[in-house]
Protein backbone atom coordinates (compact mmCIF):
# COMPACT_ATOMS: atom_id res chain seq x y z
CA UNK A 1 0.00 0.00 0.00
CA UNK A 2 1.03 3.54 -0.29
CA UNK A 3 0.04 6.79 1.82
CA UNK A 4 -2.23 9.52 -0.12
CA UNK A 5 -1.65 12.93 1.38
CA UNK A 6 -5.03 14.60 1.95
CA UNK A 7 -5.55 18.36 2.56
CA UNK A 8 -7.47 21.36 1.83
CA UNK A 9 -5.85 21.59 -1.77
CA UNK A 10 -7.47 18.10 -2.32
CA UNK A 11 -11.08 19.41 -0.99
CA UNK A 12 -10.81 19.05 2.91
CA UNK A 13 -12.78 21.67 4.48
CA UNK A 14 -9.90 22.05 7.18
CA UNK A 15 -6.05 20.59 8.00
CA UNK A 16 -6.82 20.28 11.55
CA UNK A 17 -8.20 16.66 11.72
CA UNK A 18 -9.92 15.81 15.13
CA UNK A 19 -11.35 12.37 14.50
CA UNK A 20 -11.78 10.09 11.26
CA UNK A 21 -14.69 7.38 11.14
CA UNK A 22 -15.45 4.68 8.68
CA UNK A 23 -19.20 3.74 7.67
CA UNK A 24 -19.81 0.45 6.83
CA UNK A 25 -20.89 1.16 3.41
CA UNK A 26 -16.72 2.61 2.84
CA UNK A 27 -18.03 6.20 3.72
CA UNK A 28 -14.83 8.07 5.10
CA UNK A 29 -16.41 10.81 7.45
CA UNK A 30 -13.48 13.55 8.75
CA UNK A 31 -14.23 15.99 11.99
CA UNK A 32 -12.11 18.98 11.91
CA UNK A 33 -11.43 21.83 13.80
CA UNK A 34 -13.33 24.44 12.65
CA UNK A 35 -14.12 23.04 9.58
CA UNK A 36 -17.43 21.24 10.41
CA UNK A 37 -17.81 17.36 9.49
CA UNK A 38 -16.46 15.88 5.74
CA UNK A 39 -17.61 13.43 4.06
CA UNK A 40 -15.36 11.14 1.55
CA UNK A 41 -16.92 8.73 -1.03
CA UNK A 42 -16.66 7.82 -4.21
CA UNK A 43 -13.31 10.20 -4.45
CA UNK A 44 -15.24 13.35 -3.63
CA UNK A 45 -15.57 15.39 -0.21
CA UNK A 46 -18.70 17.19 0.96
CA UNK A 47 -19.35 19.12 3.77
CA UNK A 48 -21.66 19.54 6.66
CA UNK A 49 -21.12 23.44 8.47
CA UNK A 50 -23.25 24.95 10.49
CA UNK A 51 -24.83 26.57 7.28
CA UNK A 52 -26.10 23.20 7.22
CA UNK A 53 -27.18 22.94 10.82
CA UNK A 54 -24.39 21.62 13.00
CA UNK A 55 -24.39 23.37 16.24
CA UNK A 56 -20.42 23.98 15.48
CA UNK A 57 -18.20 23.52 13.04
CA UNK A 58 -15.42 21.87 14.95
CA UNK A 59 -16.44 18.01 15.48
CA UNK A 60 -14.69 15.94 17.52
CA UNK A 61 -16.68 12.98 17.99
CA UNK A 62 -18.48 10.38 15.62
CA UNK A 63 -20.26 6.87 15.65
CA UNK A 64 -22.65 5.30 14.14
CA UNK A 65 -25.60 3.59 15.86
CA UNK A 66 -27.22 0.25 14.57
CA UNK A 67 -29.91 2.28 12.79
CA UNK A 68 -27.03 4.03 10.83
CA UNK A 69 -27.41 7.69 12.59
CA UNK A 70 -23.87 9.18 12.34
CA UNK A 71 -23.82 10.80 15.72
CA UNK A 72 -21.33 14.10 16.60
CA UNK A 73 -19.61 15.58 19.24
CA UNK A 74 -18.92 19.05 18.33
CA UNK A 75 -17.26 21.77 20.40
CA UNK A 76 -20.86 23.21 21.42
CA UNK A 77 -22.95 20.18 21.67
CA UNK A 78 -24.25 16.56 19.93
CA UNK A 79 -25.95 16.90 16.58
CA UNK A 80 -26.75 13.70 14.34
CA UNK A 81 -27.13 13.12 10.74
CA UNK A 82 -29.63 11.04 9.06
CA UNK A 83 -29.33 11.04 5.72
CA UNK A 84 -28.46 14.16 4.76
CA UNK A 85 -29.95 16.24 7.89
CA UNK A 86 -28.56 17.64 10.53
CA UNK A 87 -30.26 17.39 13.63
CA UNK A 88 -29.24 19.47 16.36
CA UNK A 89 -29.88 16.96 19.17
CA UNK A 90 -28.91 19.13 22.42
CA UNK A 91 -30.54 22.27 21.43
CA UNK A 92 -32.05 22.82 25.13
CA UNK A 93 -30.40 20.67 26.88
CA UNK A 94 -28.08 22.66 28.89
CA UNK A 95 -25.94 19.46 30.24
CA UNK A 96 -25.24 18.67 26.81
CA UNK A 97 -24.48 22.34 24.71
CA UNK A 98 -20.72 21.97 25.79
CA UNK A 99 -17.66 20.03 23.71
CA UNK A 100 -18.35 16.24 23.53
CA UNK A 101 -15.07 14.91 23.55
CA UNK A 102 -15.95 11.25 22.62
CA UNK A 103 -18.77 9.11 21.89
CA UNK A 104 -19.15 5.41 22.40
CA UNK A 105 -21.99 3.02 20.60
CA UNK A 106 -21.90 0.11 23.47
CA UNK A 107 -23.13 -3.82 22.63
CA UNK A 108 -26.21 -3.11 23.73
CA UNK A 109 -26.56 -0.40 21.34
CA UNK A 110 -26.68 2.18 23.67
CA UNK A 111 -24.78 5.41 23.11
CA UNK A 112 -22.04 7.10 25.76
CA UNK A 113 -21.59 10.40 25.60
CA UNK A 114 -18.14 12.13 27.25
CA UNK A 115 -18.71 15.65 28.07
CA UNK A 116 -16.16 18.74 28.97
CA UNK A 117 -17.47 19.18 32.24
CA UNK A 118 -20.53 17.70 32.65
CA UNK A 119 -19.47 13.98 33.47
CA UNK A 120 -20.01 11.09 31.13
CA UNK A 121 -23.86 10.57 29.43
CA UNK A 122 -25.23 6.93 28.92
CA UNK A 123 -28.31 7.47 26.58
CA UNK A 124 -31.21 5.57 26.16
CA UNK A 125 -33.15 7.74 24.44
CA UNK A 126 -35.09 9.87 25.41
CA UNK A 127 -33.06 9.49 28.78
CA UNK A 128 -29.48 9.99 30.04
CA UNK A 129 -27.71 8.65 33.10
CA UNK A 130 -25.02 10.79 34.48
CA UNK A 131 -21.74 9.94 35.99
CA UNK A 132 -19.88 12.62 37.00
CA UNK A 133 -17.99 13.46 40.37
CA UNK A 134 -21.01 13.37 42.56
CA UNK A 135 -20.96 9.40 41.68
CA UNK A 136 -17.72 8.82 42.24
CA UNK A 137 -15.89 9.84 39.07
CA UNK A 138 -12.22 11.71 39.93
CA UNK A 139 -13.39 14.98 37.84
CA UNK A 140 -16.19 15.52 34.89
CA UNK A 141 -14.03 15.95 31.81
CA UNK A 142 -14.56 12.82 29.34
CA UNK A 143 -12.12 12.87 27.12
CA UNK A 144 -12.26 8.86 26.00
CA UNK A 145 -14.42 6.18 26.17
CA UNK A 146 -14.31 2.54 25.47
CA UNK A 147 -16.08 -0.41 26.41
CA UNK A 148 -14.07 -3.52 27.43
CA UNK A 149 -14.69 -6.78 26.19
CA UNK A 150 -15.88 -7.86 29.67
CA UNK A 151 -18.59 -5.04 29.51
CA UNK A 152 -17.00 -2.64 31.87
CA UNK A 153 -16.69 1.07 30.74
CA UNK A 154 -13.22 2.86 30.66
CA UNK A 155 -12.76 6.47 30.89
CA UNK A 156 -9.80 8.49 30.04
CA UNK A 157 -10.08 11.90 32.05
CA UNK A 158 -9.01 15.05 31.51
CA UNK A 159 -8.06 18.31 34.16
CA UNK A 160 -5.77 15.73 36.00
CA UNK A 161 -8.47 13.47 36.51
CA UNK A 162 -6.13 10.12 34.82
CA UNK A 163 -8.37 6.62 34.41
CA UNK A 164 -11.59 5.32 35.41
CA UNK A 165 -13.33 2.09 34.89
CA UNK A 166 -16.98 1.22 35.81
CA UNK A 167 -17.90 -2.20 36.11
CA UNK A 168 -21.07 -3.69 37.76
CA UNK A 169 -22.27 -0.06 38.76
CA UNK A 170 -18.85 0.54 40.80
CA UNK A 171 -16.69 3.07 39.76
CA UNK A 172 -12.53 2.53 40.39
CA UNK A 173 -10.01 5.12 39.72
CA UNK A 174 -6.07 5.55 38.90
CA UNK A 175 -3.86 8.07 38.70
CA UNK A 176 -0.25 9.00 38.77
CA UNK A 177 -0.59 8.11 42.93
CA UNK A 178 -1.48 4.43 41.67
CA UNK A 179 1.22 3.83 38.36
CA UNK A 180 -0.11 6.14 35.82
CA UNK A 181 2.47 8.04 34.22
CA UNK A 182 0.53 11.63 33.41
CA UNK A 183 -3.21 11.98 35.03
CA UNK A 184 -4.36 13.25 31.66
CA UNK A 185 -5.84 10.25 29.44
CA UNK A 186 -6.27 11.24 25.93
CA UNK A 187 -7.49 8.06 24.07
CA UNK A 188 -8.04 4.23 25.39
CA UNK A 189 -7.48 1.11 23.73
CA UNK A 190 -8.36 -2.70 24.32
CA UNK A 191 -5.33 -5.07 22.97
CA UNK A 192 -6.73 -8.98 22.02
């Protein structure tokens, strides 16, 4: 294989990259800073801006549920697209109109939502959970999410906050006191 350098000369709304998804139908969908969400199929980009009706143009979250809604994390809320309409899903919810740092589709087919903030969403629509620091969370910036193989929920924490996991309802914490090497998790992964 070979790399293919891809930037704004090619059609990319914006340089600044903040999260790359793959549909299952071979749709390449880009989130950039300031540049709203891209879409890549076929060889030709389109755009989604707020002209369009994200709530921002900097995305920096996306996943796809099982009904194929391509759900967003933007710097001022979540939005979702169906087809090709932008729905502004946290227009009054005030919980929700900050950044969404990550998003998470679980095996159940339930949707996490990682907030600057405002603790970590589980959706099932049209109801949230919260866990945040009032349920025993080290601080309320999200900044990844994944669910383990064994069904637990790991959080990557920002503000100092290091590594979380939630298993059974229970909530256990690490940070630099415990091993960590930095208390600021960016991005989690499960090896096989």
């Amino acid at each position: 294989g070979r790399f293919e350098k891809i930037t704004e000369d090619s059609g990319l709304s914006s340089n600044k990259i903040s999260e790359v998804y793959e549909s299952p139908d071979g749709t390449i969908w880009i989130g950039t800073e300031r540049g709203g969400l891209n879409k890549f199929k076929d060889g030709k980009f389109s755009r989604f801006t707020v002209q369009d009706g994200l709530s921002d143009n900097s995305i920096f979250s996306i996943a796809e549920d099982k009904e194929g809604k391509l759900w967003l994390g933007t710097g001022t809320g979540l939005d979702y697209l169906e087809g090709n309409r932008v729905v502004n899903y946290s227009k009054g919810i005030k919980a929700l109109s900050d950044r969404i740092h990550c998003l998470l589709i679980d095996y159940e087919g339930l949707l996490w939502i990682g907030s600057e903030g405002n603790g970590l969403f589980k959706m099932r629509d049209p109801k949230f959970t919260v866990y945040g620091e009032t349920e025993g969370l080290p601080r309320d910036d999200i900044w990844s999410v994944l669910e383990a193989r064994d069904g637990s929920i790991w959080m990557g924490l920002g503000e100092g906050g290091g590594l979380a996991r939630m298993k059974n309802g229970k909530i256990q914490s690490w940070s630099t006191k415990n091993g960590l090497p930095d208390n600021e998790v960016l991005s989690l992964y499960e090896t096989k």
